[in-house]
Protein backbone atom coordinates (compact mmCIF):
# COMPACT_ATOMS: atom_id res chain seq x y z
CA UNK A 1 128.67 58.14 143.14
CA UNK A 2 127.23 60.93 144.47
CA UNK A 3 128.77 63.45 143.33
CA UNK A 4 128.20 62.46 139.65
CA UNK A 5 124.76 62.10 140.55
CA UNK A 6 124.72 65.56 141.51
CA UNK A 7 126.82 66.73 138.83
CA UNK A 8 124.09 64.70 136.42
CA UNK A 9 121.84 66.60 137.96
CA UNK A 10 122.51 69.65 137.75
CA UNK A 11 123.30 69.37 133.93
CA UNK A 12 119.19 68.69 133.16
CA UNK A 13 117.83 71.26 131.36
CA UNK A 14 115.15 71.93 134.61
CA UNK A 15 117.58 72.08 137.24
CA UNK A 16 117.05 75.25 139.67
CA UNK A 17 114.06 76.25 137.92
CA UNK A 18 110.94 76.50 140.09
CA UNK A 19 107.54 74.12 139.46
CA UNK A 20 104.63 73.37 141.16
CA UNK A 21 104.13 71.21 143.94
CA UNK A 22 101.03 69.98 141.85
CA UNK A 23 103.18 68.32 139.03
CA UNK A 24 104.90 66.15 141.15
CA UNK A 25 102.64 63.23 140.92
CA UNK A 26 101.58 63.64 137.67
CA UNK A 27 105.29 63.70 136.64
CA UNK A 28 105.48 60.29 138.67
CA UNK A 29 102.41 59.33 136.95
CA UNK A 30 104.25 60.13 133.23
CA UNK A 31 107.62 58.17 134.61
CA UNK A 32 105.49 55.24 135.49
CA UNK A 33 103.89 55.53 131.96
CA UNK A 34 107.21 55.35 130.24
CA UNK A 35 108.73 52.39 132.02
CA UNK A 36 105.34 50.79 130.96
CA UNK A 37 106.33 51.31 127.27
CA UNK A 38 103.01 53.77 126.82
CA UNK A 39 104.79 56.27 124.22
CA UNK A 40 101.71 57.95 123.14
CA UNK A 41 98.48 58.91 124.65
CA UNK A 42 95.08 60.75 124.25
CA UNK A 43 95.26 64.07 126.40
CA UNK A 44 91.53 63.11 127.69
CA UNK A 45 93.71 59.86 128.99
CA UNK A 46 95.82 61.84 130.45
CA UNK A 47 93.65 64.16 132.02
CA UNK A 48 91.56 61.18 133.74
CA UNK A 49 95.19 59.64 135.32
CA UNK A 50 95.44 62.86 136.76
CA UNK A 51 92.28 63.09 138.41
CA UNK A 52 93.41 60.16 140.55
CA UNK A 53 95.55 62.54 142.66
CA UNK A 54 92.42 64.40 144.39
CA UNK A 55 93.18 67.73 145.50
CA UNK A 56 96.37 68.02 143.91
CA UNK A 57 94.76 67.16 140.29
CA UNK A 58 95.27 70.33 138.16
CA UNK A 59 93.07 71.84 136.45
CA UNK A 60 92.25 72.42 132.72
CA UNK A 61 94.23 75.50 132.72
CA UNK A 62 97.37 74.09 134.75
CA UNK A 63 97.21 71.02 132.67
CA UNK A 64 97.94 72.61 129.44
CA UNK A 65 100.80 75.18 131.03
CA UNK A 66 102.45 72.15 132.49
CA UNK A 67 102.36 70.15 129.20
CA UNK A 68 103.35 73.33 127.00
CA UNK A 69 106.51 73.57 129.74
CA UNK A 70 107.24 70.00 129.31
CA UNK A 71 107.55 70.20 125.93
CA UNK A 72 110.02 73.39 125.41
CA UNK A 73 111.82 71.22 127.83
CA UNK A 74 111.82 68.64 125.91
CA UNK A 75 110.36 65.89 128.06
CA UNK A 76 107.65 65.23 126.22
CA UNK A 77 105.69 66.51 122.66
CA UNK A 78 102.57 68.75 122.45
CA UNK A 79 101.73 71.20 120.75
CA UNK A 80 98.49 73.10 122.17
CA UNK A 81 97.07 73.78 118.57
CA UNK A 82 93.76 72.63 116.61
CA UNK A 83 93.87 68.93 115.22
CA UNK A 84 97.19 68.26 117.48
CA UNK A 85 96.29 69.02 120.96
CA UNK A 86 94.05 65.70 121.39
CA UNK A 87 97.52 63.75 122.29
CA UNK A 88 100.56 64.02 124.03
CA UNK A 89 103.87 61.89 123.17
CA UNK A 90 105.32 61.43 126.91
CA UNK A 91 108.50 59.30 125.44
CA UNK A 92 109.91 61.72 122.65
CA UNK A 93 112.24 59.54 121.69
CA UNK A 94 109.52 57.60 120.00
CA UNK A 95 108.93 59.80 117.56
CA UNK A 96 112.33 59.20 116.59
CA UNK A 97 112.02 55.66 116.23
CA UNK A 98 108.66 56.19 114.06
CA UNK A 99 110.81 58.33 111.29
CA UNK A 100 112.87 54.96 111.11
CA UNK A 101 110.33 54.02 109.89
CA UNK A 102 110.53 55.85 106.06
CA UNK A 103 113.68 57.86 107.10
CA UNK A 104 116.37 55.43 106.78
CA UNK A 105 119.50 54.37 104.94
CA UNK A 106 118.96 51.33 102.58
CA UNK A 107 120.84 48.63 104.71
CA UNK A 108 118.00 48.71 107.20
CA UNK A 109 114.84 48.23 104.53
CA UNK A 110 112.75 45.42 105.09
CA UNK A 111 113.39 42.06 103.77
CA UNK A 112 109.33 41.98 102.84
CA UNK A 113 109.42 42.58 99.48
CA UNK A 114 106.47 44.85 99.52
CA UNK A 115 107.74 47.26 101.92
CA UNK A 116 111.27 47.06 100.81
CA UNK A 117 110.06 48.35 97.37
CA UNK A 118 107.88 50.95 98.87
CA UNK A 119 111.02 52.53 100.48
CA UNK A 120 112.33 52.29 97.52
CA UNK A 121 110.13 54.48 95.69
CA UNK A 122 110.10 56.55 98.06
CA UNK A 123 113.71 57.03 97.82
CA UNK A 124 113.68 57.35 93.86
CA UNK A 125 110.91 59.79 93.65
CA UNK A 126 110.63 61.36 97.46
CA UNK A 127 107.04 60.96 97.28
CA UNK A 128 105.01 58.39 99.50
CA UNK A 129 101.32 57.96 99.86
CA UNK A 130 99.02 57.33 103.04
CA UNK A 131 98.33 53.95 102.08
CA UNK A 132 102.13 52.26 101.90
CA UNK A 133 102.97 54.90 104.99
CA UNK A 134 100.02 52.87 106.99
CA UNK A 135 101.68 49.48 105.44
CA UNK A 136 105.21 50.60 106.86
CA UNK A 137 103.84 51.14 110.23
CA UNK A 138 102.19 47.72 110.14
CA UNK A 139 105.33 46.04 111.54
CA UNK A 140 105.79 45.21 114.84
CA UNK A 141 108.50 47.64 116.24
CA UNK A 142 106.56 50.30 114.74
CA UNK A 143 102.80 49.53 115.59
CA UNK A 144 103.94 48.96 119.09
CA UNK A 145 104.14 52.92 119.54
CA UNK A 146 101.07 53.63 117.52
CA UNK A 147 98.18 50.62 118.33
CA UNK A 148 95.09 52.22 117.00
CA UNK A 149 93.91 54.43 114.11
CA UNK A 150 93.72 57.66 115.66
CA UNK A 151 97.25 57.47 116.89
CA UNK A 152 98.19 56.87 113.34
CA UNK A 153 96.15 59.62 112.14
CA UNK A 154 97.40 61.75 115.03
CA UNK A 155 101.46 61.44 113.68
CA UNK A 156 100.63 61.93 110.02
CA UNK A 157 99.00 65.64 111.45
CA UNK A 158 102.06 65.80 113.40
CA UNK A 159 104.62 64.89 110.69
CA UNK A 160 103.02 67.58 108.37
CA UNK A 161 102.96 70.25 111.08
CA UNK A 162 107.00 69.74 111.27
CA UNK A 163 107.09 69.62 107.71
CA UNK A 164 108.73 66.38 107.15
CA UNK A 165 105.58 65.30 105.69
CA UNK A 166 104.37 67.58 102.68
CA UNK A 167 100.91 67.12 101.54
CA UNK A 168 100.76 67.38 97.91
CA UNK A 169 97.33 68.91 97.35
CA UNK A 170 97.69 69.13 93.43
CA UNK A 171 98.02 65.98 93.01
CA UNK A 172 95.52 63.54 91.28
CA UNK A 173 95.88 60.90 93.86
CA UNK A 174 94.69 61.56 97.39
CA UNK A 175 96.96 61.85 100.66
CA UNK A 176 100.18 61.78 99.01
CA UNK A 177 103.07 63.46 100.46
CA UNK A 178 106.32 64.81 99.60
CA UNK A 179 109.28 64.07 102.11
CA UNK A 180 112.18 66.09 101.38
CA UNK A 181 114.34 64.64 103.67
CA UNK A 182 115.06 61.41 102.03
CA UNK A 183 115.74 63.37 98.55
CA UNK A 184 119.48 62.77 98.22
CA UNK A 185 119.68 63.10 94.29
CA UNK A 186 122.13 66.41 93.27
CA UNK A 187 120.83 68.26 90.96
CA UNK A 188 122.62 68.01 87.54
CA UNK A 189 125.14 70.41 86.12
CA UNK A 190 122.93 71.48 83.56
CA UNK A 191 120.21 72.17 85.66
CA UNK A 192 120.46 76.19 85.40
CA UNK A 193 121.19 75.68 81.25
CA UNK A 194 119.11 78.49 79.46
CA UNK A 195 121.46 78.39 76.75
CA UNK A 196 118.91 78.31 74.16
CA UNK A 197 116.50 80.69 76.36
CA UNK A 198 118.48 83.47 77.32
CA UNK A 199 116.38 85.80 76.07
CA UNK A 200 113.42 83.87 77.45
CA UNK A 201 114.55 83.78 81.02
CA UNK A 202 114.32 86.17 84.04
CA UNK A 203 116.11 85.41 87.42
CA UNK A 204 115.97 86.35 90.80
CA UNK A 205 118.02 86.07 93.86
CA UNK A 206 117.54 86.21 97.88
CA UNK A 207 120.13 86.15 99.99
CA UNK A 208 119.54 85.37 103.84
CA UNK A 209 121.99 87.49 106.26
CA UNK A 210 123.51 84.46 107.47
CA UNK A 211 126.80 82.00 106.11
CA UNK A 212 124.07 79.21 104.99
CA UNK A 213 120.50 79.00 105.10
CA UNK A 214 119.37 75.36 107.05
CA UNK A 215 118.57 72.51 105.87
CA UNK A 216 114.91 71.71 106.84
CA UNK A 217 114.39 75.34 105.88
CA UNK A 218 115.77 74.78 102.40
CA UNK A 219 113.00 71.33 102.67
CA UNK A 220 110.05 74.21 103.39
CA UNK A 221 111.12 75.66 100.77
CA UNK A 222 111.10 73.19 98.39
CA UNK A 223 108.17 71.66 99.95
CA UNK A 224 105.79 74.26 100.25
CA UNK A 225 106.52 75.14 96.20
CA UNK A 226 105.29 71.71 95.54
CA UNK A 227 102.36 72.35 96.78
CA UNK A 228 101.74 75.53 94.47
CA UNK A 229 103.11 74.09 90.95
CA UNK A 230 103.39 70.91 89.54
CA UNK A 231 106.80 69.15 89.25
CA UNK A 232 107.95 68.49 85.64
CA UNK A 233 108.22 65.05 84.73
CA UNK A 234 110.03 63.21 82.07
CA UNK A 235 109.82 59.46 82.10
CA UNK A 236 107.19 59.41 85.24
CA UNK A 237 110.15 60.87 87.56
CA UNK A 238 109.72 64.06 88.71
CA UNK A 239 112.42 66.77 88.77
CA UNK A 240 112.88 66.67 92.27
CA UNK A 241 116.63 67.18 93.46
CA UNK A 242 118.54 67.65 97.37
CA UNK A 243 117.52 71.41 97.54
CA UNK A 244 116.02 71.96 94.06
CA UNK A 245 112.54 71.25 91.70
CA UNK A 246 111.94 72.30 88.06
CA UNK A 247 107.78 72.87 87.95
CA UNK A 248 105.32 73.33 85.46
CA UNK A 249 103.80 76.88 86.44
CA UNK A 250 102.10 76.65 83.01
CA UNK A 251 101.79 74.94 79.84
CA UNK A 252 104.47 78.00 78.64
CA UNK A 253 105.98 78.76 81.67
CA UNK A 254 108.49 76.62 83.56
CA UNK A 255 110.34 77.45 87.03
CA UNK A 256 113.91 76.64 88.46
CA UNK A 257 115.07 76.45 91.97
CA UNK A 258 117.56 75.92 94.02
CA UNK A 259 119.25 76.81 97.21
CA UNK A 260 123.37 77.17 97.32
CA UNK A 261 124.87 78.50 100.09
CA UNK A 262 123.00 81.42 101.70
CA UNK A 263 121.62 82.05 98.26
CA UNK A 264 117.92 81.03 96.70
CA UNK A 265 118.32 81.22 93.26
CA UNK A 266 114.65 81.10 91.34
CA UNK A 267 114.94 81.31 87.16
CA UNK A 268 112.00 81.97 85.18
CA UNK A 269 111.63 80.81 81.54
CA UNK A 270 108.37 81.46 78.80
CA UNK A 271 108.66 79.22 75.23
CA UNK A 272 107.48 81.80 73.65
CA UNK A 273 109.01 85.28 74.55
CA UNK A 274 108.93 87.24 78.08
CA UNK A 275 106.40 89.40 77.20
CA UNK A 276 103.90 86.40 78.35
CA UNK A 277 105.60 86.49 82.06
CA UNK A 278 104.26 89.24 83.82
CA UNK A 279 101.55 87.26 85.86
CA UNK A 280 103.63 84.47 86.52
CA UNK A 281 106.44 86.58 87.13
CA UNK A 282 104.58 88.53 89.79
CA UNK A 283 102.91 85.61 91.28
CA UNK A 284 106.08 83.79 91.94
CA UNK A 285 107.61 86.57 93.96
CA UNK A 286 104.52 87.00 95.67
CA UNK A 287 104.18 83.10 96.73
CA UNK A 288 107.98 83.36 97.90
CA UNK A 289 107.25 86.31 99.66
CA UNK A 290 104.65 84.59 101.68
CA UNK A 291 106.66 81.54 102.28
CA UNK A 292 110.24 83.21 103.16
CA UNK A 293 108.26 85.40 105.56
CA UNK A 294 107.33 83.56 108.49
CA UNK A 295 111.17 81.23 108.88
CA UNK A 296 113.08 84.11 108.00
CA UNK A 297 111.58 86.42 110.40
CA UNK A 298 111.90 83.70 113.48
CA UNK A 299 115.67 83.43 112.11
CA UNK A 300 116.45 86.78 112.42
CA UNK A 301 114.69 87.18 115.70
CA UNK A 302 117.11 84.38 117.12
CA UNK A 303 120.37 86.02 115.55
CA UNK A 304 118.98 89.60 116.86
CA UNK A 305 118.27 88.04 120.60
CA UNK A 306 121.49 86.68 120.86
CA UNK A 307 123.70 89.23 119.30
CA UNK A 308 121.68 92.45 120.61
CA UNK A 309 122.18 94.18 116.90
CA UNK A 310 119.42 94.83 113.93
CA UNK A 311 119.72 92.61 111.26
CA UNK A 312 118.09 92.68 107.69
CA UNK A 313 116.27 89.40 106.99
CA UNK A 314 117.54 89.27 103.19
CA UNK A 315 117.90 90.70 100.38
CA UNK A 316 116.41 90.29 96.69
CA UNK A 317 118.43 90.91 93.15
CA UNK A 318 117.08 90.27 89.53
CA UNK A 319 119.06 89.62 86.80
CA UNK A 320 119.11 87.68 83.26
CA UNK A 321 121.45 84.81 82.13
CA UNK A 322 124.66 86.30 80.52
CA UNK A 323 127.22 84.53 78.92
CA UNK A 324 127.64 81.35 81.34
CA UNK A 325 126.61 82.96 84.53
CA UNK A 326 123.54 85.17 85.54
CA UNK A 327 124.41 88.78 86.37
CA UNK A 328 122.06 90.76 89.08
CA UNK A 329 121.28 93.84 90.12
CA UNK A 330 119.07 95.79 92.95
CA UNK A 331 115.63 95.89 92.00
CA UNK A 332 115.49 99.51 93.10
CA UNK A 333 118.31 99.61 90.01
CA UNK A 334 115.78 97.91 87.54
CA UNK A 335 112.90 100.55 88.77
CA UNK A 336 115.04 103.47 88.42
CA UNK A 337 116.91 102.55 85.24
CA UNK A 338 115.74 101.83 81.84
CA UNK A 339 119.24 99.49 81.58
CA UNK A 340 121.90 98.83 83.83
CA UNK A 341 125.56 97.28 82.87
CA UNK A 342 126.60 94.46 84.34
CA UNK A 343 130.35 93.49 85.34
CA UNK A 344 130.86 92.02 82.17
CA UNK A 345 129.98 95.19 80.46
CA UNK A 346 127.13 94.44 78.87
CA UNK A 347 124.16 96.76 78.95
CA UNK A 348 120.87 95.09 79.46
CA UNK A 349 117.43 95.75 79.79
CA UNK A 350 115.30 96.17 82.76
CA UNK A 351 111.67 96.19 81.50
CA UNK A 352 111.26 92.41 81.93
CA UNK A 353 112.68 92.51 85.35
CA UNK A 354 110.02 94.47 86.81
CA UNK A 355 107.80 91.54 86.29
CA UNK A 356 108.93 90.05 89.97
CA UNK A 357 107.46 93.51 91.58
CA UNK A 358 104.30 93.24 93.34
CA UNK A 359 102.23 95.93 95.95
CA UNK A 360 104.04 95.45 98.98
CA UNK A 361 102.82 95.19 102.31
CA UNK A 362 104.14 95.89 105.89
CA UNK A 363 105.07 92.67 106.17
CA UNK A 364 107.63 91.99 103.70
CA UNK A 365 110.90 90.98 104.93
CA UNK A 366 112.87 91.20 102.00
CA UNK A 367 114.42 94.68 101.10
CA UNK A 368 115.67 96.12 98.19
């Protein structure tokens, strides 16, 4: 028995690293806490159980390096930043059991009728709003880890910062979000169709230096895009698919995309001709730009600490439907070239594809 105690032990994620002789009743403190069932709890809370230990009570300072160490060890959740350092979740496992809540197959919805059909909404459309989210949380196994408002309040923050929850500031109703998890629709076969548009349509490409880009950050993706454009509707249901949207950029212009692979594919279309594109055009690459920035760069800092070599975040190709596939080139092709021919030896035109160029800055990540 002891040895497996040991060997237990000594498979923790702390073991052999050094601490404070100050935590140690505070961490007794937190233990005590947890086999009370207290799952959440105001830092100010906190800070006053603390203070019952005297001299070895730690300060302001100490406190938050002890509870930013607990959580990249993943004994607890905080995160030391504005609007979500006011609690602390000293059972993580909690949160967990709070995503049950609206993250769940359909066997385990509610039998209230009320909730059951707000779940499924939610799974029709992936869109829920503050007010059935509250009404979820209502029931007993859930209120139990959040028993007041500003807990409540405190998760939604918390939920958005991990990007589970989207808020969906164009839209007409207030606190709505998106929750791309739950989206399990595929998109249909005829999504990429331009048939009729071909000469209408501009395309672009990333590709991430890695086998397959992740899923949650294919759900940023697709999240924080839904925040910028409308979706398209037809028949009050959005076009909202497992790692693709259709929006509305304007009345003329509509936008396609959709991750495959280690690919994001974005396609570009104007009713009228593609003459009309150039702002759009220009804006869209420069809100992708901004949003493919800050996941890709902590990617490749990961792949680069671990395998000690240089990598190149991603790439970015243009290109225009031809025949039934899209053919792409380098944009330093397009800005060189007055045409380039494609594999299928057909010559086409590059003036349109300049359109995605904007002024670059230092930051970019994507290369051409």
């Amino acid at each position: 028995m002891t040895d497996q105690i040991v060997m237990f032990a000594m498979k923790q994620s702390s073991w052999g690293q050094r601490r404070p002789i100050q935590w140690v009743p505070l961490e007794l403190q937190i233990s005590n806490m947890r086999m009370k069932n207290v799952n959440i709890i105001r830092k100010e809370d906190l800070r006053n159980v603390d203070m019952l230990n005297g001299d070895l009570a730690l300060s302001e300072p100490m406190l938050n390096d002890f509870l930013q160490v607990k959580h990249s060890l993943g004994e607890l959740i905080y995160y030391h930043l504005p609007g979500l350092d006011k609690f602390v979740i000293i059972h993580p496992l909690s949160l967990v059991n709070i995503l049950r809540s609206f993250v769940t197959d359909e066997q385990f919805f509610p039998v209230d009728q009320n909730l059951n059909s707000i779940l499924q909404n939610l799974i029709k459309t992936g869109i829920i709003n503050k007010t059935d989210l509250l009404q979820l949380w209502q029931q007993d196994h859930f209120h139990q880890y959040m028993q007041n408002d500003s807990s409540k309040e405190f998760v939604i923050l918390l939920l958005q910062h991990l990007d589970i929850l989207i808020n969906l500031k164009r839209s007409k109703q207030t606190h709505v979000y998106l929750v791309p998890c739950v989206i399990k629709t595929v998109r249909p076969s005829n999504f990429h169709y331009v048939e009729n548009q071909k000469e209408n349509t501009i395309c672009m490409r990333y590709t991430i230096a890695r086998h397959s880009i992740p899923t949650s950050l294919a759900y940023q993706i697709v999240g924080a895009l839904t925040c910028t454009w409308p979706l398209k509707y037809e028949d009050k249901q959005p076009y909202l698919y497992h790692k693709a949207a259709w929006f509305n950029v304007s009345d003329e212009n509509e936008l396609r995309i959709w991750i495959e692979g280690n690919h994001i594919i974005v396609m570009l279309t104007n009713d009228l001709a593609l003459l009309y594109v150039m702002d759009v055009a220009a804006s869209v690459q420069n809100v992708l730009q901004r949003i493919l920035s800050r996941p890709f760069c902590s990617i490749i800092t990961a792949l680069e600490q671990i395998s000690q070599k240089k990598y190149q975040s991603c790439t970015m190709e243009v290109g225009v439907p031809c025949g039934h596939n899209v053919c792409y080139t380098s944009l330093q092709n397009v800005i060189m070239n007055e045409k380039w021919i494609c594999g299928q030896k057909m010559n086409h035109d590059t003036r349109y594809l300049r359109y995605w160029v904007f002024s670059k800055g230092k930051n970019n990540v994507v290369s051409t």
